[in-house]
Protein backbone atom coordinates (compact mmCIF):
# COMPACT_ATOMS: atom_id res chain seq x y z
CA UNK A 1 -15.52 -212.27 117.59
CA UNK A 2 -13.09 -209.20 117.11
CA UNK A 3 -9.20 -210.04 117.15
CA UNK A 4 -7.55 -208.04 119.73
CA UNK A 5 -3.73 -206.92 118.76
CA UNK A 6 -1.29 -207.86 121.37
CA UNK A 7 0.40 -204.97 123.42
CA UNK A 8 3.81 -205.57 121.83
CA UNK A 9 2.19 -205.20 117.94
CA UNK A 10 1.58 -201.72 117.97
CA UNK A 11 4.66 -200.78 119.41
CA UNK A 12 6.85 -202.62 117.24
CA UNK A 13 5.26 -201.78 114.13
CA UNK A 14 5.95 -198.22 115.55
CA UNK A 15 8.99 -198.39 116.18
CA UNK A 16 9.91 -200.00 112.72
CA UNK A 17 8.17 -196.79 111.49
CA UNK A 18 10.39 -194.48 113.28
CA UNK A 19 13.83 -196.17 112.55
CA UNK A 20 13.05 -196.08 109.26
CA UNK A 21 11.87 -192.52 109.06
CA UNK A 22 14.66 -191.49 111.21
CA UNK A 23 17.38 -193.15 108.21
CA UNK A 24 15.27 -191.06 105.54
CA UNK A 25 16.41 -188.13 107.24
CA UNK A 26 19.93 -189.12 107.70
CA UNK A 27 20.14 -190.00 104.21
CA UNK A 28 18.27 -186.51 102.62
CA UNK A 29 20.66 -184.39 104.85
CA UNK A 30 23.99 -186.63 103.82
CA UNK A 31 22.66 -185.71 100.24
CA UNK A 32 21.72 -181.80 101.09
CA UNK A 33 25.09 -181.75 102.40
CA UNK A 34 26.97 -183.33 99.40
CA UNK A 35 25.48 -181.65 96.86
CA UNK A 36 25.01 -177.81 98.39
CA UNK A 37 28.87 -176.85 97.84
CA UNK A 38 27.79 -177.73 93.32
CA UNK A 39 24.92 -175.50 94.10
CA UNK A 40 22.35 -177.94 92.18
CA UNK A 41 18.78 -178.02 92.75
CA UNK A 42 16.97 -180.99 92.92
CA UNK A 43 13.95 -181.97 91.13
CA UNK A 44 13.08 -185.17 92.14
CA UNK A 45 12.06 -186.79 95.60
CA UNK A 46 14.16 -189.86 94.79
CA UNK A 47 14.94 -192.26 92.25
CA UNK A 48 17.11 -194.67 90.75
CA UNK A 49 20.09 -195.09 88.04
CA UNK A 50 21.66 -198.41 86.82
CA UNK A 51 24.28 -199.45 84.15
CA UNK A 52 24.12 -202.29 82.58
CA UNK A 53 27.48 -203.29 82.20
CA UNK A 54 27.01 -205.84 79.42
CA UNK A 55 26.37 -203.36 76.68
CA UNK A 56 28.29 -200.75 78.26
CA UNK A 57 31.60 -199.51 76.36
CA UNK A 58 32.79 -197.64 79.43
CA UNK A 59 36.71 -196.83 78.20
CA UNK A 60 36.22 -196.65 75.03
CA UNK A 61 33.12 -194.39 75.49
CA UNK A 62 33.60 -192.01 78.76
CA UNK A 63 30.90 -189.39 77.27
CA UNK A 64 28.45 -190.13 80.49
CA UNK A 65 30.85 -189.32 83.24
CA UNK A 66 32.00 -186.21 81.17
CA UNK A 67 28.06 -185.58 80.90
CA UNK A 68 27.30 -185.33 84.80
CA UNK A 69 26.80 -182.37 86.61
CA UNK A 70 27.23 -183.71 89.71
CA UNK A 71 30.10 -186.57 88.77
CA UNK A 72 27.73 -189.18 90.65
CA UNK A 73 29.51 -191.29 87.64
CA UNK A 74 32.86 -192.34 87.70
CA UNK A 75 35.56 -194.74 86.99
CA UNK A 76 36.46 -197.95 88.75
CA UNK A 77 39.67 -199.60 88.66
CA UNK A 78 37.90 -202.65 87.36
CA UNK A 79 37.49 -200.58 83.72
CA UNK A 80 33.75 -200.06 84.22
CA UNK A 81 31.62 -196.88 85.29
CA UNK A 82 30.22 -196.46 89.49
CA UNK A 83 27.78 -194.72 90.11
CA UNK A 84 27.85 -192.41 93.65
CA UNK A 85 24.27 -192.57 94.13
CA UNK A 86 23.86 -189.89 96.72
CA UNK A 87 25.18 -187.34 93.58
CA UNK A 88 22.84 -188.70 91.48
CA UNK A 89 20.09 -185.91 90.55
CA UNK A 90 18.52 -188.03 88.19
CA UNK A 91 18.89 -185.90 85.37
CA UNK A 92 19.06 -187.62 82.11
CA UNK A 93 22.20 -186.31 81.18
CA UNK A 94 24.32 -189.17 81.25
CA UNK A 95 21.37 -191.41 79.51
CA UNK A 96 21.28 -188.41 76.61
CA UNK A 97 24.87 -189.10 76.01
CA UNK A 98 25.19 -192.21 75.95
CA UNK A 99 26.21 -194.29 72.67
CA UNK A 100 24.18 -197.51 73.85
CA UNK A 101 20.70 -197.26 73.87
CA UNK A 102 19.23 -199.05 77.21
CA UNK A 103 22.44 -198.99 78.97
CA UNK A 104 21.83 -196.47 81.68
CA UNK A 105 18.11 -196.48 83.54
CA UNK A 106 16.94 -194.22 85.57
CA UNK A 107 13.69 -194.22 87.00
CA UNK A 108 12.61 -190.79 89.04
CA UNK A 109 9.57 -189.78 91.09
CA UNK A 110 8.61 -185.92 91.35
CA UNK A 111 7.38 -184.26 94.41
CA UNK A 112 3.57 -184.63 93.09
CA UNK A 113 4.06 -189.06 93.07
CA UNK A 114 4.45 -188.93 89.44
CA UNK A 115 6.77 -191.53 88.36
CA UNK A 116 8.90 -191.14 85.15
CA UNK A 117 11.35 -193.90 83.49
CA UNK A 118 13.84 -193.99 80.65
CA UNK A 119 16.56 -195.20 79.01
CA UNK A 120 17.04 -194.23 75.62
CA UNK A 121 17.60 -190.71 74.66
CA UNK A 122 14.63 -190.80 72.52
CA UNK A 123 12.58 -191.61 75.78
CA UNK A 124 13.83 -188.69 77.39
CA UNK A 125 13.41 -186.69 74.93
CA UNK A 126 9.71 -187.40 74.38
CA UNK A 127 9.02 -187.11 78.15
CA UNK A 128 10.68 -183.54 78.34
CA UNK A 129 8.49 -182.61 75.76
CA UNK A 130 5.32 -184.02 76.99
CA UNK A 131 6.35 -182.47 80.23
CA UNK A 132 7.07 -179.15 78.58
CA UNK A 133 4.04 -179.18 76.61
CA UNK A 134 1.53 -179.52 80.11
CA UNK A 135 3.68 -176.68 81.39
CA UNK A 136 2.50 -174.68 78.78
CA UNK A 137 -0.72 -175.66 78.51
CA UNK A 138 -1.42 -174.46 82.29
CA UNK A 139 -0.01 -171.24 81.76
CA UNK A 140 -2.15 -170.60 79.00
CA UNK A 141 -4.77 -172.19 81.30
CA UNK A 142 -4.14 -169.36 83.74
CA UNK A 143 -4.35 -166.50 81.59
CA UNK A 144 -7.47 -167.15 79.62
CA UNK A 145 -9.31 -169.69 81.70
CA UNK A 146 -12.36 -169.67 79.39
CA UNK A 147 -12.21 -169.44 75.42
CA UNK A 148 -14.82 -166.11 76.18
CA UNK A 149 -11.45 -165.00 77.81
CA UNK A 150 -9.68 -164.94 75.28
CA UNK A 151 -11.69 -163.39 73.12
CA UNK A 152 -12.28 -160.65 74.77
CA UNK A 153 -8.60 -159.71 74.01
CA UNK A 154 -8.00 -160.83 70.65
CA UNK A 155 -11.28 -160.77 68.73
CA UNK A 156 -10.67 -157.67 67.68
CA UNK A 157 -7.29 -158.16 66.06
CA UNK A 158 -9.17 -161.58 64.23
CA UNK A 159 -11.87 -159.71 62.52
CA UNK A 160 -11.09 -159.79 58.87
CA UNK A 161 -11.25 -156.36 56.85
């Protein structure tokens, strides 16, 4: 016995699907136009940044708001840092700066679904790297696909007198 949707399903669950596509746009051209006039690119789809404001030393600190590009951090009037997250570019800058390890988190997603998260300096570090390293490795990749390849060129120069 197959289960028949009523009329009103599809359309709703369509409609849900175009309101919220429709404030995905509204909200990637709002940040297009914010951050055009800095003349930053973006490398990231979206993400997210928090502070925890427990370990934070905001006043007595300030080297994460003098760290962003894009001053998506800034001061309150309660004493503690905001964050404008439509200036947010996800960065790392303001988590490489900062004296308290864990304070700020950012998690980011790159065009190709990859997600990335950290919140220590030594994190970020380590992920840069890693993500430097793969960069390398398929350049490499597309000059000498094959180890025959490369010899070719070099085993001349390798051949000992």
């Amino acid at each position: 016995m197959e289960k028949k949707d009523k009329p009103g399903d599809f359309a709703a669950s369509d409609i849900f699907s175009l309101l919220v596509e429709t404030s995905e746009k509204k909200k990637r051209k709002q940040r297009e136009e914010l951050l055009a006039p800095l003349g930053v690119k973006e490398f990231f789809v979206d993400g997210k940044i928090t502070i925890d404001k427990r370990t934070c030393k905001g006043v007595e600190c300030k080297l994460c708001i003098k760290a962003c590009p894009t001053n998506a951090l800034f001061w309150k009037s309660s004493g503690e840092v905001g964050i404008t997250e439509e200036l947010c570019i996800y960065c790392g800058a303001c988590v490489l700066n900062c004296i308290v390890d864990d304070c700020i988190k950012i998690v980011r997603r790159r065009e190709n679904g990859e997600m990335e998260r950290f919140s220590t300096p030594r994190t970020y570090t380590m992920l840069e790297n890693a993500i430097n390293t793969r960069k390398r490795h398929e350049r490499v990749k597309a000059i000498f696909p094959t180890t025959e390849d490369y010899l070719k060129l070099y085993k001349p120069q390798m051949t000992l007198p």
